[in-house]
C-alpha atoms as a PDB file:
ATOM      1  CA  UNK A   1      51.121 -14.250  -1.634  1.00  0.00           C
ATOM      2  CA  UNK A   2      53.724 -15.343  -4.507  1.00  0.00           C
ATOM      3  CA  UNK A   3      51.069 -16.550  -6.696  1.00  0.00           C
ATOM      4  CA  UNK A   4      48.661 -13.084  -5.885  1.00  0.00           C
ATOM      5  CA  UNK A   5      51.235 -10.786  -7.178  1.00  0.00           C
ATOM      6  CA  UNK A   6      51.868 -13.336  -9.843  1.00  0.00           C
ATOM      7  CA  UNK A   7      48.440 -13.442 -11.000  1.00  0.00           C
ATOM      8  CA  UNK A   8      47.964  -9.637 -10.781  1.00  0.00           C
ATOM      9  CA  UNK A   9      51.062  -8.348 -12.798  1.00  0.00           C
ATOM     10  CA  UNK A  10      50.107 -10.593 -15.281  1.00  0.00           C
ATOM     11  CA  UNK A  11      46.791  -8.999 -14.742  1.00  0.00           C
ATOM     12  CA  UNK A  12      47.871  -5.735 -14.209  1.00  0.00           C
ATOM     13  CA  UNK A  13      50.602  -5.933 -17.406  1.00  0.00           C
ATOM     14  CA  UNK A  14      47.136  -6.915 -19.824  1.00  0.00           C
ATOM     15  CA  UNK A  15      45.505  -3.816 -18.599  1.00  0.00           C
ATOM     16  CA  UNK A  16      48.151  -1.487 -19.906  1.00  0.00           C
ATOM     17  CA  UNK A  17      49.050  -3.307 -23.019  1.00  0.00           C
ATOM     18  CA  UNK A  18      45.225  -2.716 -24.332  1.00  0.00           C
ATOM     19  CA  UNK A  19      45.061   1.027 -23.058  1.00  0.00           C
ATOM     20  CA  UNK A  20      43.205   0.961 -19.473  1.00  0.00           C
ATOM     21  CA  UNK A  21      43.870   4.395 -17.621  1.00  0.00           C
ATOM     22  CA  UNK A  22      43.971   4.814 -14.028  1.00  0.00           C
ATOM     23  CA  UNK A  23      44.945   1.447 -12.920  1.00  0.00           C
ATOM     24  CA  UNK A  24      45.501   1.064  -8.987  1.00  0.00           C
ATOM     25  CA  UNK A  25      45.955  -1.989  -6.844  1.00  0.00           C
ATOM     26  CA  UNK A  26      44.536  -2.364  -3.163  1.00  0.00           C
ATOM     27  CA  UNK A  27      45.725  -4.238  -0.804  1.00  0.00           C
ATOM     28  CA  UNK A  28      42.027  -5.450   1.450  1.00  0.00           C
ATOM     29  CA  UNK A  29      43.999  -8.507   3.344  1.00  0.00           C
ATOM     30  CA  UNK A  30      43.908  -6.475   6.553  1.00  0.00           C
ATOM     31  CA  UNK A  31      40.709  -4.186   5.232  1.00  0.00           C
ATOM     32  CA  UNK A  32      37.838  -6.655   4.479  1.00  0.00           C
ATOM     33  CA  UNK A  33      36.781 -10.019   3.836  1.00  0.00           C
ATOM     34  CA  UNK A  34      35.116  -9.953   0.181  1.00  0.00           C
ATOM     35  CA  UNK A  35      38.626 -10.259  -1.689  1.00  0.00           C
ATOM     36  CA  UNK A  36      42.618  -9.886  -0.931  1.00  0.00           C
ATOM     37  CA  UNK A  37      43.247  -7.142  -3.391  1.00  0.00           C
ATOM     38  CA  UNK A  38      41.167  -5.470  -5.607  1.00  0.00           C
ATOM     39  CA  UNK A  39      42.486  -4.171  -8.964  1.00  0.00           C
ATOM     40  CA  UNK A  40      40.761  -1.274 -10.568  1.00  0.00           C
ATOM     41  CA  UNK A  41      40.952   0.261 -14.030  1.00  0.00           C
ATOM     42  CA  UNK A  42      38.831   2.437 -16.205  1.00  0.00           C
ATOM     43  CA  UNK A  43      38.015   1.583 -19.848  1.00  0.00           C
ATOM     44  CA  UNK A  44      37.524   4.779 -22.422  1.00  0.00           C
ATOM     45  CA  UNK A  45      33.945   3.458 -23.220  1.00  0.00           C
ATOM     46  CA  UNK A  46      31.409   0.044 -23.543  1.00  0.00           C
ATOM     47  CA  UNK A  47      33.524  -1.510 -26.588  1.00  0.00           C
ATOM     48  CA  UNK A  48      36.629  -0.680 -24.642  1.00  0.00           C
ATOM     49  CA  UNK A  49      34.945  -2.275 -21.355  1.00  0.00           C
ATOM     50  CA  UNK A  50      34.214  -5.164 -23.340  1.00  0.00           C
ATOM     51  CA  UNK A  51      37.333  -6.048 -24.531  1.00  0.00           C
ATOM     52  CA  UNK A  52      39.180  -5.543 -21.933  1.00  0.00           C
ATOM     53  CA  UNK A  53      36.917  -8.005 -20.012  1.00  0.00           C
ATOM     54  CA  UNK A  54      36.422 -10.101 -23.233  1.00  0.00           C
ATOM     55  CA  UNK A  55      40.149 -10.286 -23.021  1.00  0.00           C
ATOM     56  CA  UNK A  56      40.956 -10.946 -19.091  1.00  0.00           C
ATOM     57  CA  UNK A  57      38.344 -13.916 -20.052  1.00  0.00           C
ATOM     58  CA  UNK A  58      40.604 -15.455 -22.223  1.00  0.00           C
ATOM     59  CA  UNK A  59      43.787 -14.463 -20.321  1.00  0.00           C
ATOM     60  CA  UNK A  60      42.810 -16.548 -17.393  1.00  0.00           C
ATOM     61  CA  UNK A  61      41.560 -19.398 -19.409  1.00  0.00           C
ATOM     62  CA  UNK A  62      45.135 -19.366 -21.740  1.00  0.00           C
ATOM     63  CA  UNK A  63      47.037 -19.169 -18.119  1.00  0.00           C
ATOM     64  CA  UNK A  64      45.245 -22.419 -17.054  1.00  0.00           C
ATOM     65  CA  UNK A  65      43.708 -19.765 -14.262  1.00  0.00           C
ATOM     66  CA  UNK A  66      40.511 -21.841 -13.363  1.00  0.00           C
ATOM     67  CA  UNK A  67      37.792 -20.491 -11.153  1.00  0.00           C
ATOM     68  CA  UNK A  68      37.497 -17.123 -11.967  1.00  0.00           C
ATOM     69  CA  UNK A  69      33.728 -15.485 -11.210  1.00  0.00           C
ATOM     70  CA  UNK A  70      32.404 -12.195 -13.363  1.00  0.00           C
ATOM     71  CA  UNK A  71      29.739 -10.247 -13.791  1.00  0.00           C
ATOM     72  CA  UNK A  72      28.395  -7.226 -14.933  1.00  0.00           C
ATOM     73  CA  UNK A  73      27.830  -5.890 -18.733  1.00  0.00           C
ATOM     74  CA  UNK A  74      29.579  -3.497 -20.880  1.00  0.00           C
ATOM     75  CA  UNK A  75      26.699  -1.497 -21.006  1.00  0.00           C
ATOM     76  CA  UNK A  76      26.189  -1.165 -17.275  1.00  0.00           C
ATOM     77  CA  UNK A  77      29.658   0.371 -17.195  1.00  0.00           C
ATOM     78  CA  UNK A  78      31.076  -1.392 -14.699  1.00  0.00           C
ATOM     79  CA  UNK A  79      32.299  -5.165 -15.127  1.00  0.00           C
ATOM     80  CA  UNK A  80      33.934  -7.067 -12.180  1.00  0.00           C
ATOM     81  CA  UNK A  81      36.161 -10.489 -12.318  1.00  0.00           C
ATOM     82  CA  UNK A  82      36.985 -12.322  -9.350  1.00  0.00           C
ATOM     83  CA  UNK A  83      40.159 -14.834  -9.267  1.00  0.00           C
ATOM     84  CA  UNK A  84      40.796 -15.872  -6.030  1.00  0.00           C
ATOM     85  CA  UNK A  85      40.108 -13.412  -4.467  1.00  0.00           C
ATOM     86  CA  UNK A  86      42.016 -10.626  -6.721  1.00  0.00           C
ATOM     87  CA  UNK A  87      39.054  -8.788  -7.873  1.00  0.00           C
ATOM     88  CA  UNK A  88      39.175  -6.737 -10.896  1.00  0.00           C
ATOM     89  CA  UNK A  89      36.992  -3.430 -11.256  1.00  0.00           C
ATOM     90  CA  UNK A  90      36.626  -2.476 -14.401  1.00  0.00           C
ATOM     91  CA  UNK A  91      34.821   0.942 -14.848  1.00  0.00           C
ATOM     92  CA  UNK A  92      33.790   3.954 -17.327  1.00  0.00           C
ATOM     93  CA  UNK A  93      35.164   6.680 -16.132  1.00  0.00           C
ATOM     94  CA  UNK A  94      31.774   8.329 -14.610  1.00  0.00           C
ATOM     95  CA  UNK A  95      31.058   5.312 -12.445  1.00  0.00           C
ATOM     96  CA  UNK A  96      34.125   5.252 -11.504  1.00  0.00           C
ATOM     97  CA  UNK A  97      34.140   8.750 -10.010  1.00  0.00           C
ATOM     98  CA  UNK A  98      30.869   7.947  -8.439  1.00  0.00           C
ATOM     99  CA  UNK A  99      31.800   4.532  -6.264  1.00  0.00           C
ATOM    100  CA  UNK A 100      35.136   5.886  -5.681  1.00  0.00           C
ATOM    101  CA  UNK A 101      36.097   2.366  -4.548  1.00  0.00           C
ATOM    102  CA  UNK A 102      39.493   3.985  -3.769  1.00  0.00           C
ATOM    103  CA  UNK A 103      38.149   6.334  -1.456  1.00  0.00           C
ATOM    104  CA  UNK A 104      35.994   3.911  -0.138  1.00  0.00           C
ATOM    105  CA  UNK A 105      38.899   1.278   0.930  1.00  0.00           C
ATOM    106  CA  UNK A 106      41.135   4.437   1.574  1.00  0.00           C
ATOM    107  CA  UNK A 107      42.945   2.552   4.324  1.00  0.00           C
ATOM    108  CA  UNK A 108      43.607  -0.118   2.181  1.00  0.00           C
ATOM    109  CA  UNK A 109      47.712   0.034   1.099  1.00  0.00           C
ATOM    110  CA  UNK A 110      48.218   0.038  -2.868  1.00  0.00           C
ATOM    111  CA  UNK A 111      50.095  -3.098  -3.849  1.00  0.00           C
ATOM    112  CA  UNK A 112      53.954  -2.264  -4.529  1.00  0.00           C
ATOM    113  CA  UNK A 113      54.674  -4.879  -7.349  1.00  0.00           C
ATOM    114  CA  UNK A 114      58.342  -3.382  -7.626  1.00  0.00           C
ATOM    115  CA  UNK A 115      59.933  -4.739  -4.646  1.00  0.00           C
ATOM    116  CA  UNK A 116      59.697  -8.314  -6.405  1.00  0.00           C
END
């Protein structure tokens, strides 16, 4: 659990430098079996969506974070990295009102990173 919450406010802390909007963290441990947490954000547009993945790339690589899975295109407009099973969503804003993953995983608990 250390090393999650490790891995995703170092996650979560990129996001907001380089201007991602909406950013919410799910707890799934209890909620389903495809990933421990899922972080979502929403990118202004398909540059934006590119280098914020282009970036979380290169973050995990500089952090020695080996293993990580992606896929998806900036022009699809939605891009998805998987570390571990912290899974990062990264959406335009219209796709991102349409899968309403948060709605979808409603039970799910957001991630309190504050009590650390």
């Amino acid at each position: 659990m250390d090393q999650d919450k490790k891995v995703i406010k170092q996650i979560i802390a990129f996001l907001e430098d380089r201007k991602a909007e909406d950013i919410v963290t799910l707890n799934l441990r209890e909620h389903a079996n495809i990933a421990d947490y899922f972080i979502i954000a929403t990118g202004a547009n398909k540059p934006h969506l590119k280098a914020l993945h282009d970036g979380l790339q290169r973050l995990f690589k500089d952090a020695g974070f080996k293993g990580y899975r992606k896929t998806g295109v900036p022009d699809s407009g939605w891009m998805i990295m998987d570390y571990h099973g912290v899974m990062v969503h990264i959406f335009e804003r219209e796709l991102r009102e349409f899968y309403d993953l948060e709605k979808l995983w409603k039970d799910a608990p957001n991630v309190n990173l504050e009590d650390d």
